[in-house]
N, C-alpha and C. Protein backbone atom coordinates (compact mmCIF):
# COMPACT_ATOMS: atom_id res chain seq x y z
N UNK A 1 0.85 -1.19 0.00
CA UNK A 1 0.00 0.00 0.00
C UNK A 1 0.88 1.24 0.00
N UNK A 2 0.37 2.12 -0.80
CA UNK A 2 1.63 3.52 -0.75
C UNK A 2 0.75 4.44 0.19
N UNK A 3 1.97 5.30 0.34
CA UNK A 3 1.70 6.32 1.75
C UNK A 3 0.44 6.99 0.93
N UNK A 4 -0.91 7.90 1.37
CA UNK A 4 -1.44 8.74 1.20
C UNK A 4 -1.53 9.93 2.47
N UNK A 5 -1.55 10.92 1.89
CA UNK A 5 -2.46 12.17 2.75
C UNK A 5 -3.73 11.90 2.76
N UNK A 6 -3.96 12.03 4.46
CA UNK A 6 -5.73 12.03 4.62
C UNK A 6 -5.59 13.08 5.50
N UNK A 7 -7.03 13.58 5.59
CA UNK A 7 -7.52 14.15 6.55
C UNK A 7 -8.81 14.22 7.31
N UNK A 8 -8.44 14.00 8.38
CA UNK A 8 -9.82 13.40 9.62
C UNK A 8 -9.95 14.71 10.23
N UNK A 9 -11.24 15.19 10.22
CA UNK A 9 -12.45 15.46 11.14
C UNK A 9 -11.84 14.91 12.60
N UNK A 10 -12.28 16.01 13.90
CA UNK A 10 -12.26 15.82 15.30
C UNK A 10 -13.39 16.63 15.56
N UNK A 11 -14.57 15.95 16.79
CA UNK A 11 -15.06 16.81 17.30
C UNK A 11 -15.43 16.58 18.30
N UNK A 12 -16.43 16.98 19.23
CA UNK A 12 -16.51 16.54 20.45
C UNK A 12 -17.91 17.97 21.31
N UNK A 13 -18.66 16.96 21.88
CA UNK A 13 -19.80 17.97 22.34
C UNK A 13 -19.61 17.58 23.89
N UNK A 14 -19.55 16.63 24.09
CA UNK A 14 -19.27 15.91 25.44
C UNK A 14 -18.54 16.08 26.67
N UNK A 15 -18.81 16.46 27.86
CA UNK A 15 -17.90 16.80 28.80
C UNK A 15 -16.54 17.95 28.21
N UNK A 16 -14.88 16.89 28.60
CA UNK A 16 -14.23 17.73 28.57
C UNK A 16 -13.94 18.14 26.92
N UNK A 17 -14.35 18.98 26.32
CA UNK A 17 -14.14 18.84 25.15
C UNK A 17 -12.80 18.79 24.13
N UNK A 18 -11.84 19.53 24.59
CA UNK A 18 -10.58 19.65 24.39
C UNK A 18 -9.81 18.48 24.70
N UNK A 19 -10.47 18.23 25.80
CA UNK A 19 -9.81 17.09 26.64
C UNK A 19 -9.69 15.71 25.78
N UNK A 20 -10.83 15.79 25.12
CA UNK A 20 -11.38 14.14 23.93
C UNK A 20 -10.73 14.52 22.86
N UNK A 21 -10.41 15.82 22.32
CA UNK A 21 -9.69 15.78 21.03
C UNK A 21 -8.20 15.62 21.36
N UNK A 22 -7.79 16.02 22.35
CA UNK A 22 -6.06 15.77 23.04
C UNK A 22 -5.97 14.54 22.92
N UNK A 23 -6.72 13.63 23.42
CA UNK A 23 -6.86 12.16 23.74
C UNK A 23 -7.04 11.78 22.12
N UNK A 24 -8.25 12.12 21.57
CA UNK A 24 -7.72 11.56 20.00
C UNK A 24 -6.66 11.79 19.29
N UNK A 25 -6.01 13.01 19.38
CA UNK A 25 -4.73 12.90 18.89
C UNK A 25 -3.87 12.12 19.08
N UNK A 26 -3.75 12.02 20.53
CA UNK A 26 -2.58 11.37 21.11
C UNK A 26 -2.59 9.55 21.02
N UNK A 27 -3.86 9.13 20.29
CA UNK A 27 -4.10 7.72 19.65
C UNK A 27 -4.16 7.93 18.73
N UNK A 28 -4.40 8.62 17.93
CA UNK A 28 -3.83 8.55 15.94
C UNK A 28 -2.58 8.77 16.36
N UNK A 29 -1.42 9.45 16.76
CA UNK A 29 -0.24 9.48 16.95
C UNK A 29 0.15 7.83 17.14
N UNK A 30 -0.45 7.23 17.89
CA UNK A 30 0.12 5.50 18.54
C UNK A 30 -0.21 5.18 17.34
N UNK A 31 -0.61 4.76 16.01
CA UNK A 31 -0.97 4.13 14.67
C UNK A 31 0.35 3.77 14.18
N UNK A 32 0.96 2.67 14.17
CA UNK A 32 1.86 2.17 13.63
C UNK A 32 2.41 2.85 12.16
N UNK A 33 1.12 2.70 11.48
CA UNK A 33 1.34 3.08 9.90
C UNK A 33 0.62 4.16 9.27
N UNK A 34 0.58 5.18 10.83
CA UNK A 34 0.39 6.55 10.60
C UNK A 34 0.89 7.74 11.04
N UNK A 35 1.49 8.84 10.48
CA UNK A 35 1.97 9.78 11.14
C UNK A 35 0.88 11.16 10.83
N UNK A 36 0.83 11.51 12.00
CA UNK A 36 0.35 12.87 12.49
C UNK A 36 1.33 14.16 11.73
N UNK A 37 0.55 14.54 11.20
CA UNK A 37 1.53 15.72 10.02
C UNK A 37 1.48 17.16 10.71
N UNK A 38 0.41 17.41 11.05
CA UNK A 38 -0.07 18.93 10.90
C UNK A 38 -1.47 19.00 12.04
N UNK A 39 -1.71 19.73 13.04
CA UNK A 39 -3.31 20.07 13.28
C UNK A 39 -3.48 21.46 12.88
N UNK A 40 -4.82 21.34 13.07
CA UNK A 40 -5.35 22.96 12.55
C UNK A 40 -6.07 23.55 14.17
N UNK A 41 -6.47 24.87 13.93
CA UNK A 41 -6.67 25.53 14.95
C UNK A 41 -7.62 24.71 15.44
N UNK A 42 -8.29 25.03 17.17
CA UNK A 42 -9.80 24.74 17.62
C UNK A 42 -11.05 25.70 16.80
N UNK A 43 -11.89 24.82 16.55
CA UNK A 43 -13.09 25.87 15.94
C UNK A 43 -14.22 25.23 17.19
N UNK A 44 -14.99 26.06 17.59
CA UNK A 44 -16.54 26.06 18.49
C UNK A 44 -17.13 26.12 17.19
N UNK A 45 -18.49 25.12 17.45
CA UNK A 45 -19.54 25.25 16.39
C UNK A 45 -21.25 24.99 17.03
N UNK A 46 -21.65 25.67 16.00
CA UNK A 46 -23.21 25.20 16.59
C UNK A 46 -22.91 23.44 15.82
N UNK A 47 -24.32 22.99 17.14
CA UNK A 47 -24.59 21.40 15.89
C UNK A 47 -25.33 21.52 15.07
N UNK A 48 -25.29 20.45 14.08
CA UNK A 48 -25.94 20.01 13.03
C UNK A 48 -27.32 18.78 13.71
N UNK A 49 -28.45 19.40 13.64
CA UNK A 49 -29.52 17.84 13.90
C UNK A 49 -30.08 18.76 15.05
N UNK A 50 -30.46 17.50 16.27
CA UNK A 50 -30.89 17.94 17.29
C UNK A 50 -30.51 18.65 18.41
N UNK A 51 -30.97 19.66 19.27
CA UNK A 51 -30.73 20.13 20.01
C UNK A 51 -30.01 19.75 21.21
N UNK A 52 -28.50 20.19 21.49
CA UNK A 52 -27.46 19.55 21.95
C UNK A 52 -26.34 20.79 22.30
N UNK A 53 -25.56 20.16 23.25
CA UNK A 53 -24.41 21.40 23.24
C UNK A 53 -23.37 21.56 22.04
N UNK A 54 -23.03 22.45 21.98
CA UNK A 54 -22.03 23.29 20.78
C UNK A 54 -20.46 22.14 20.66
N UNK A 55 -20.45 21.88 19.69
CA UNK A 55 -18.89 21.29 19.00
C UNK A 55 -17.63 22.52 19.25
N UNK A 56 -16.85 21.31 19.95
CA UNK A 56 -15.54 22.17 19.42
C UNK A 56 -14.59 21.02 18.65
N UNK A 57 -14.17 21.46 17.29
CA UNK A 57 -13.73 20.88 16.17
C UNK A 57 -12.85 21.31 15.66
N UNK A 58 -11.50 19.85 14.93
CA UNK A 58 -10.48 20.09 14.39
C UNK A 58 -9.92 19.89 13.09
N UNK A 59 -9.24 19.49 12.62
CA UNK A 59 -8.65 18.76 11.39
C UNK A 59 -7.21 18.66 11.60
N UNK A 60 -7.08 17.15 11.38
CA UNK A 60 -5.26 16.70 11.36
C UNK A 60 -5.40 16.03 10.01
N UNK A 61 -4.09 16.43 9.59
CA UNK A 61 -3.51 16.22 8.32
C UNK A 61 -2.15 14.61 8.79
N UNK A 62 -2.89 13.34 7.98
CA UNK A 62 -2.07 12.38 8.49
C UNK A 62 -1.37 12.06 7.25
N UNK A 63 -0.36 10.75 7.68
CA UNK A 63 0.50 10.46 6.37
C UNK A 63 0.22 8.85 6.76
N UNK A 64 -0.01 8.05 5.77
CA UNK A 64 -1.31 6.87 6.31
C UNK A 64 -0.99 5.84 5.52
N UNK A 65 -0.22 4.61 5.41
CA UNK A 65 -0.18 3.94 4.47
C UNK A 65 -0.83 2.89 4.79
N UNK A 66 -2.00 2.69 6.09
CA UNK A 66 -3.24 1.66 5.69
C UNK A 66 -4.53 2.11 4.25
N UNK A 67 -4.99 1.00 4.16
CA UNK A 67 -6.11 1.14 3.15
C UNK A 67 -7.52 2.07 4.31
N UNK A 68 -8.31 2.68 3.39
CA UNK A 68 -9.40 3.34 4.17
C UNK A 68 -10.43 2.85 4.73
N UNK A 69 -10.56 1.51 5.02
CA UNK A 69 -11.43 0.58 5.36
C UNK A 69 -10.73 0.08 6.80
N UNK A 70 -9.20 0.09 6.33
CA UNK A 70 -8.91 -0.52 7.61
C UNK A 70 -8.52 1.17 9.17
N UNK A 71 -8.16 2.12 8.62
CA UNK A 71 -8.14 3.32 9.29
C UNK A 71 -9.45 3.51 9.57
N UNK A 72 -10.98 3.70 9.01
CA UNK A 72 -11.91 3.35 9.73
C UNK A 72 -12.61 2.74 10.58
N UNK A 73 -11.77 1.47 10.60
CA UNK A 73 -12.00 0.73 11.57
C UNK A 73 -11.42 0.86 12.83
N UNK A 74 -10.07 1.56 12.82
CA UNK A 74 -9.39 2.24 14.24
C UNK A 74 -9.95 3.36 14.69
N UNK A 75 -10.49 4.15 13.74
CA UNK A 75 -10.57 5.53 14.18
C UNK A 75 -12.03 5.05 14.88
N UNK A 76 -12.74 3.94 15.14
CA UNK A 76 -13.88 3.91 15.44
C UNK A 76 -13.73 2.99 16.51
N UNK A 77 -12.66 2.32 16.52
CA UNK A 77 -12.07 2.08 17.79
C UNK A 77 -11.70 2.88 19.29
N UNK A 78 -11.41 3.87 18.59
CA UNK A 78 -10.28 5.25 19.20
C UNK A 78 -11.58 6.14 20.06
N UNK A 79 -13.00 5.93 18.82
CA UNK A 79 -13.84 6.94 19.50
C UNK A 79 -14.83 6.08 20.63
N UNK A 80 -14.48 4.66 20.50
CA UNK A 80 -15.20 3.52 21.36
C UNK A 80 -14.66 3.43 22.88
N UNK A 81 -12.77 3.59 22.39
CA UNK A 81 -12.18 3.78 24.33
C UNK A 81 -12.70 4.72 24.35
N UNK A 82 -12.43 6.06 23.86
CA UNK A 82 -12.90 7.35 24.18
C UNK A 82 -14.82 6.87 25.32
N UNK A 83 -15.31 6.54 24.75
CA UNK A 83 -16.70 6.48 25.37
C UNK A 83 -17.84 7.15 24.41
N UNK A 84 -17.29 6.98 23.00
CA UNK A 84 -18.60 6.90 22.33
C UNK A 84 -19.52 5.93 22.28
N UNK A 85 -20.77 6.04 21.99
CA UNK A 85 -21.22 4.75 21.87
C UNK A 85 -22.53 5.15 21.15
N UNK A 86 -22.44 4.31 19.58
CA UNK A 86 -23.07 4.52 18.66
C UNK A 86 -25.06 3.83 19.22
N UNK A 87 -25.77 4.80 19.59
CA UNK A 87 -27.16 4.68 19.88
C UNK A 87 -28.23 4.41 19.00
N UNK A 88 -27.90 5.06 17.79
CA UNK A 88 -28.70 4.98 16.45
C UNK A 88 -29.10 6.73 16.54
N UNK A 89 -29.14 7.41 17.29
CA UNK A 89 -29.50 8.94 17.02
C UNK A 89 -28.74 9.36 16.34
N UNK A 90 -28.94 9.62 15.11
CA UNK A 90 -28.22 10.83 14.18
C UNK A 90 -27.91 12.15 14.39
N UNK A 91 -26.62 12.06 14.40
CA UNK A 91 -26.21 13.38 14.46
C UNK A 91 -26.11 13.77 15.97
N UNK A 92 -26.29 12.48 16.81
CA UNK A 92 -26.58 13.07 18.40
C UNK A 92 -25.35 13.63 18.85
N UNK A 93 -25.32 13.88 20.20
CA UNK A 93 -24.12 14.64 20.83
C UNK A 93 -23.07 13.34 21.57
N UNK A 94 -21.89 13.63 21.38
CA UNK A 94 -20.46 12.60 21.88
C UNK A 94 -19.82 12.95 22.27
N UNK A 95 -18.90 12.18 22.92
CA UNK A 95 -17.66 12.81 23.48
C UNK A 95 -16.48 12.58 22.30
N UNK A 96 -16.66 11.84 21.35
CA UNK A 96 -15.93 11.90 20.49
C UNK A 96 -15.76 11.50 19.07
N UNK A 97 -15.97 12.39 17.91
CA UNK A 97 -16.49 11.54 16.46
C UNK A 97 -14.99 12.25 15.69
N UNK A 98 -14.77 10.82 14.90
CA UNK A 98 -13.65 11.01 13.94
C UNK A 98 -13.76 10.71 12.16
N UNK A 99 -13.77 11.98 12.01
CA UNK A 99 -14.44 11.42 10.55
C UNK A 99 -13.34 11.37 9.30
N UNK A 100 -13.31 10.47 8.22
CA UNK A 100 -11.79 10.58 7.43
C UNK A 100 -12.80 11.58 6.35
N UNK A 101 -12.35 12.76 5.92
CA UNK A 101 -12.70 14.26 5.02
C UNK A 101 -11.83 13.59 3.84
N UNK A 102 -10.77 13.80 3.51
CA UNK A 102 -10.19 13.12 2.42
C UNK A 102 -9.18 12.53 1.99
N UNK A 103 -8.96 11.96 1.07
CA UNK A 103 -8.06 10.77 0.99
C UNK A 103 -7.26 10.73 -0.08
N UNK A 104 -6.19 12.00 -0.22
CA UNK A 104 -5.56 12.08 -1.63
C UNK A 104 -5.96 12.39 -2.57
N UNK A 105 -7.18 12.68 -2.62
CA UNK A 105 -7.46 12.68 -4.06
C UNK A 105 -8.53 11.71 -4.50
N UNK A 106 -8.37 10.98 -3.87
CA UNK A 106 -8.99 9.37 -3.86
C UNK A 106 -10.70 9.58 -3.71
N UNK A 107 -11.39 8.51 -4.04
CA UNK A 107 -12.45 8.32 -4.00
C UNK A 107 -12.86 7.41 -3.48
N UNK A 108 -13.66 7.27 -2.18
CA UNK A 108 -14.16 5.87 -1.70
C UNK A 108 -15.48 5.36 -1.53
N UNK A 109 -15.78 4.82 -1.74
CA UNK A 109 -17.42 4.49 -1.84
C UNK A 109 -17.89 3.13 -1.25
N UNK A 110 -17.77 2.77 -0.56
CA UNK A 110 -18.38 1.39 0.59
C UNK A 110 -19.22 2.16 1.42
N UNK A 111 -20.02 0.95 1.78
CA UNK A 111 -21.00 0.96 2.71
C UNK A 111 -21.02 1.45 3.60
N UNK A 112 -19.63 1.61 4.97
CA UNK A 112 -19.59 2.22 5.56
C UNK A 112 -18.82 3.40 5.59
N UNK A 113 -18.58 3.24 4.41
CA UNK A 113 -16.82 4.61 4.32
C UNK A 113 -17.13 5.55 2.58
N UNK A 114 -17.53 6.75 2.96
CA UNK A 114 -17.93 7.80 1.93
C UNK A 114 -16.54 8.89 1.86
N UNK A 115 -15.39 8.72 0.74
CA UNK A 115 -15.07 9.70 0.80
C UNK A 115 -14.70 10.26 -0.61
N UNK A 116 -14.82 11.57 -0.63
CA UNK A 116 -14.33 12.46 0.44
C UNK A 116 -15.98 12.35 0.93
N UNK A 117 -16.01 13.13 2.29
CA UNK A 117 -17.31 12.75 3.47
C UNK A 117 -18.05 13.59 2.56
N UNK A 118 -19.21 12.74 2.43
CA UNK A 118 -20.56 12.81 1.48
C UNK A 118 -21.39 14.45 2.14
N UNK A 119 -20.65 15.72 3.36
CA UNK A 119 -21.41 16.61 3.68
C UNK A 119 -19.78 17.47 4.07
N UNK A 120 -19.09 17.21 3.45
CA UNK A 120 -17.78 18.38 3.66
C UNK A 120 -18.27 19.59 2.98
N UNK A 121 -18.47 19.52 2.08
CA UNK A 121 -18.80 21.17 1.42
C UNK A 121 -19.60 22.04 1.82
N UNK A 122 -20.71 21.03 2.99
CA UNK A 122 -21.67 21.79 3.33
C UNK A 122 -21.15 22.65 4.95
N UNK A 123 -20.22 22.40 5.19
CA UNK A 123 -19.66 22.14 6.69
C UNK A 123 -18.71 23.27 7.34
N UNK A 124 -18.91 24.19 7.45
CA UNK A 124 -17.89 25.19 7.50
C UNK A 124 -17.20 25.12 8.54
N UNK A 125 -17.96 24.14 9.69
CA UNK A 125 -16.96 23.61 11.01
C UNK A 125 -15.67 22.35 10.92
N UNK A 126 -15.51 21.86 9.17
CA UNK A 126 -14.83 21.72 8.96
C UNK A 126 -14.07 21.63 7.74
N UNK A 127 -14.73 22.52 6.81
CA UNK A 127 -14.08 23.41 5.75
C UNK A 127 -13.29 24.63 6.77
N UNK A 128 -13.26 25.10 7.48
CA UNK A 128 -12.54 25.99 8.48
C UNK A 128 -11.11 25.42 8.57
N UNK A 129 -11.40 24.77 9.49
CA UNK A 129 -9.81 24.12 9.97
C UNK A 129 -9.03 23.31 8.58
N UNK A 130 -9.86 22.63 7.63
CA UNK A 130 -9.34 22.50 6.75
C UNK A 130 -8.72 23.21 6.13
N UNK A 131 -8.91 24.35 5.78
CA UNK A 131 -8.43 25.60 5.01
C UNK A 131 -6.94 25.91 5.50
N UNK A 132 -6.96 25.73 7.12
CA UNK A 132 -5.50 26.12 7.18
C UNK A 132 -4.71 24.95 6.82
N UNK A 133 -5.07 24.13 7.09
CA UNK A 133 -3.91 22.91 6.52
C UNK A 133 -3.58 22.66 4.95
N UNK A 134 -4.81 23.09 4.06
CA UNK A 134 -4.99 22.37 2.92
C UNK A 134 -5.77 23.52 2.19
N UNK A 135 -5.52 24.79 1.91
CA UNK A 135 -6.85 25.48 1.12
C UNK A 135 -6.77 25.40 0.10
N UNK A 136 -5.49 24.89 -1.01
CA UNK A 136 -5.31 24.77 -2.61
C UNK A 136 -5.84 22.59 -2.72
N UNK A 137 -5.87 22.84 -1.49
CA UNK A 137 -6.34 20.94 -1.60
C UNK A 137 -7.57 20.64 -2.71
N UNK A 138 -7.93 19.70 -3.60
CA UNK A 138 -8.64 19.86 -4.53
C UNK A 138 -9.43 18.96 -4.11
N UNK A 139 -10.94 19.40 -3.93
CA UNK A 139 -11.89 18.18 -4.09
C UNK A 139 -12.07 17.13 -5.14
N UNK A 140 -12.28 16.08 -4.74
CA UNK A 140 -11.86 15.05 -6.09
C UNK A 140 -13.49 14.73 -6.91
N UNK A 141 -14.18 15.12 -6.32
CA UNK A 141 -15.64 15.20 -7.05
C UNK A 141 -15.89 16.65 -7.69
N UNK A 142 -15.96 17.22 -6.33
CA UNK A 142 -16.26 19.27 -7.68
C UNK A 142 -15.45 20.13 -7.65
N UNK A 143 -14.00 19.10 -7.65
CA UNK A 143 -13.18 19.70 -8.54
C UNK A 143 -12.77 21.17 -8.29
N UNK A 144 -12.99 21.66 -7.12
CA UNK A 144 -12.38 22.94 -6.39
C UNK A 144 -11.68 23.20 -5.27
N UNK A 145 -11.15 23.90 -5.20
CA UNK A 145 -10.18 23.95 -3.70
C UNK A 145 -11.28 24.12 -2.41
N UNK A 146 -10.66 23.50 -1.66
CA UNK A 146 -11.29 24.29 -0.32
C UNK A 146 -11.30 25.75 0.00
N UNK A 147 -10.24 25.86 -0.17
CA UNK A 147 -10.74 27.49 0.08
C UNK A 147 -11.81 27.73 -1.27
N UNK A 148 -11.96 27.60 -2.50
CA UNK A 148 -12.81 27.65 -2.84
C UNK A 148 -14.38 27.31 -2.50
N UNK A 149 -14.51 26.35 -2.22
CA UNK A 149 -15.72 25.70 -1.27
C UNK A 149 -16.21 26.46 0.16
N UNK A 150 -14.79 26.58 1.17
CA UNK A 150 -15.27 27.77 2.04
C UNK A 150 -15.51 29.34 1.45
N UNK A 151 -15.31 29.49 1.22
CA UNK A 151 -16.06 31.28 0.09
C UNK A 151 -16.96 30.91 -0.40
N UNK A 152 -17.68 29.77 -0.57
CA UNK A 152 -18.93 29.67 -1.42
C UNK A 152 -20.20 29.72 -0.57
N UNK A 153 -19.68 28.70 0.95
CA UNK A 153 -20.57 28.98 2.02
C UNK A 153 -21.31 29.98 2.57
N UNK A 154 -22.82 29.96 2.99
CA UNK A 154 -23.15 30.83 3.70
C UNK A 154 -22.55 30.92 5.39
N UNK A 155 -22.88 31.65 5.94
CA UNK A 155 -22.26 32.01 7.02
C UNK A 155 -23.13 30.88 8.18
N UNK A 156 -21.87 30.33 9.11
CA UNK A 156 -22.21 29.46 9.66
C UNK A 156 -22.31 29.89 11.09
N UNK A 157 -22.56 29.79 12.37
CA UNK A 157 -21.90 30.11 13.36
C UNK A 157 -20.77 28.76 14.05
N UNK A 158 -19.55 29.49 13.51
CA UNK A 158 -18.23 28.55 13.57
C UNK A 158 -17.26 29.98 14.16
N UNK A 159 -16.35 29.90 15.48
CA UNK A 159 -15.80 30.42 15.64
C UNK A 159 -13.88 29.94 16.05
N UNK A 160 -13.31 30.63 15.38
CA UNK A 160 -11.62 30.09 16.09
C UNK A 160 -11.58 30.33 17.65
N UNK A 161 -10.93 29.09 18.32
CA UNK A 161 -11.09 29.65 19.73
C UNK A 161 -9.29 29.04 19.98
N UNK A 162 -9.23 29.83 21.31
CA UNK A 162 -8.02 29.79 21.62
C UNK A 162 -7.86 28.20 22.59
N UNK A 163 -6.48 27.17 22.07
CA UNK A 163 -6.34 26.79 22.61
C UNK A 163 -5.85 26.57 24.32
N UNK A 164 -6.04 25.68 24.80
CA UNK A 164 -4.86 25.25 26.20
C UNK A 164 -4.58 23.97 26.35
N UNK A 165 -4.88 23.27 25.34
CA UNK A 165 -3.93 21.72 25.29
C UNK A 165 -3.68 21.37 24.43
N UNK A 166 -4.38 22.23 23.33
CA UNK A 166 -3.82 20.97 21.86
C UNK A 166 -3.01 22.38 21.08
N UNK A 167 -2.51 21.27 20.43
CA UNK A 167 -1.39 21.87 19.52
C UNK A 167 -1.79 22.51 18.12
N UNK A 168 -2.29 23.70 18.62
CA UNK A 168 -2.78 24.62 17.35
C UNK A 168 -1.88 25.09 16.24
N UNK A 169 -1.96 24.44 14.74
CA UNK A 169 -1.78 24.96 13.63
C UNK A 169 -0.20 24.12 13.24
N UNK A 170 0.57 23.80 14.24
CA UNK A 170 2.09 23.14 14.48
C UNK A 170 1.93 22.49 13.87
N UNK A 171 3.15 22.54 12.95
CA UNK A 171 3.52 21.12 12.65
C UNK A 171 4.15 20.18 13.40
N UNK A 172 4.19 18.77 13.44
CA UNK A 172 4.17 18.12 14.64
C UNK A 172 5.52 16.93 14.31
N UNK A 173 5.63 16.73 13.22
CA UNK A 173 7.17 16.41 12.34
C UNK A 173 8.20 17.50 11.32
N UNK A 174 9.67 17.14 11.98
CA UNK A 174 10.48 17.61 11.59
C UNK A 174 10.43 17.58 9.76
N UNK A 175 10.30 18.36 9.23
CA UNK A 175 10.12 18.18 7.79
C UNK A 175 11.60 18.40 7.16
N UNK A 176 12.58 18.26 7.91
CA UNK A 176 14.03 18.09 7.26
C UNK A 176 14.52 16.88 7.05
């Protein structure tokens, strides 16, 4: 399998919120046959669905040479220690959801794995943080940058907030 760039979605409505995305980082970091490249700032967001407390949400830029079937299956691991636990409510509130946004370029289409994620364009809580990692990044379906895609959006309520544990915007490997 050759290395790809992905990038996963962090969010978290649940208790400590910062606290669950520190903790997800710091288990995509343990991934044998993944390295942690880049995070992007904290964004606060309203939710999407039912009435629930406010997201605070990220984006890490990984370097990944599993297939996307099998990184789905950890990252759903990762949000299971964490203390998610899938109820059947859509869209409900967690302490921790990890979603893979995109995959090189790539296109994936299984049953349980949509990428790039079948509601990124609509998403400005994570077209945001995307933008700083990736804004010339090209969607592999409509074919525009993210920063193109975020300028197209209407206005969301998504705000940058200041961190105190996670590692805002750093790169997190020596790139020499």
């Amino acid at each position: 399998m050759s290395t790809a760039n992905v990038y996963v979605g962090l969010g978290s409505n649940e208790g400590d919120r910062e606290g669950y995305l520190v903790a997800a980082l710091e288990a995509l970091s343990r991934i044998d046959a993944v390295a942690v490249l880049r995070c992007s700032s904290l964004y606060d967001s309203a939710p999407v669905g039912p009435s629930q407390p406010r997201y605070l949400n990220a984006v890490v830029a990984l370097e990944c040479v599993l297939p996307p079937l099998r990184l789905l299956t950890i990252l759903q691991r990762i949000e299971h220690d964490l203390g998610r636990r899938r109820d059947g409510v859509r869209w409900g509130p967690r302490p921790i959801d990890l979603d893979i946004l995109l995959w090189d370029g790539e296109l994936v289409a299984e049953v349980n794995l949509q990428v790039p994620h079948l509601e990124l364009h609509k998403r400005r809580f994570a077209l945001e943080p995307l933008a700083e990692l990736a804004p010339e990044l090209k969607h592999p379906v409509l074919g525009v940058t993210v920063r193109q895609l975020l300028a197209g959006l209407a206005p969301q309520d998504v705000r940058r907030l200041s961190a105190t544990q996670w590692p805002e915007a750093s790169p997190l490997v020596n790139d020499s």
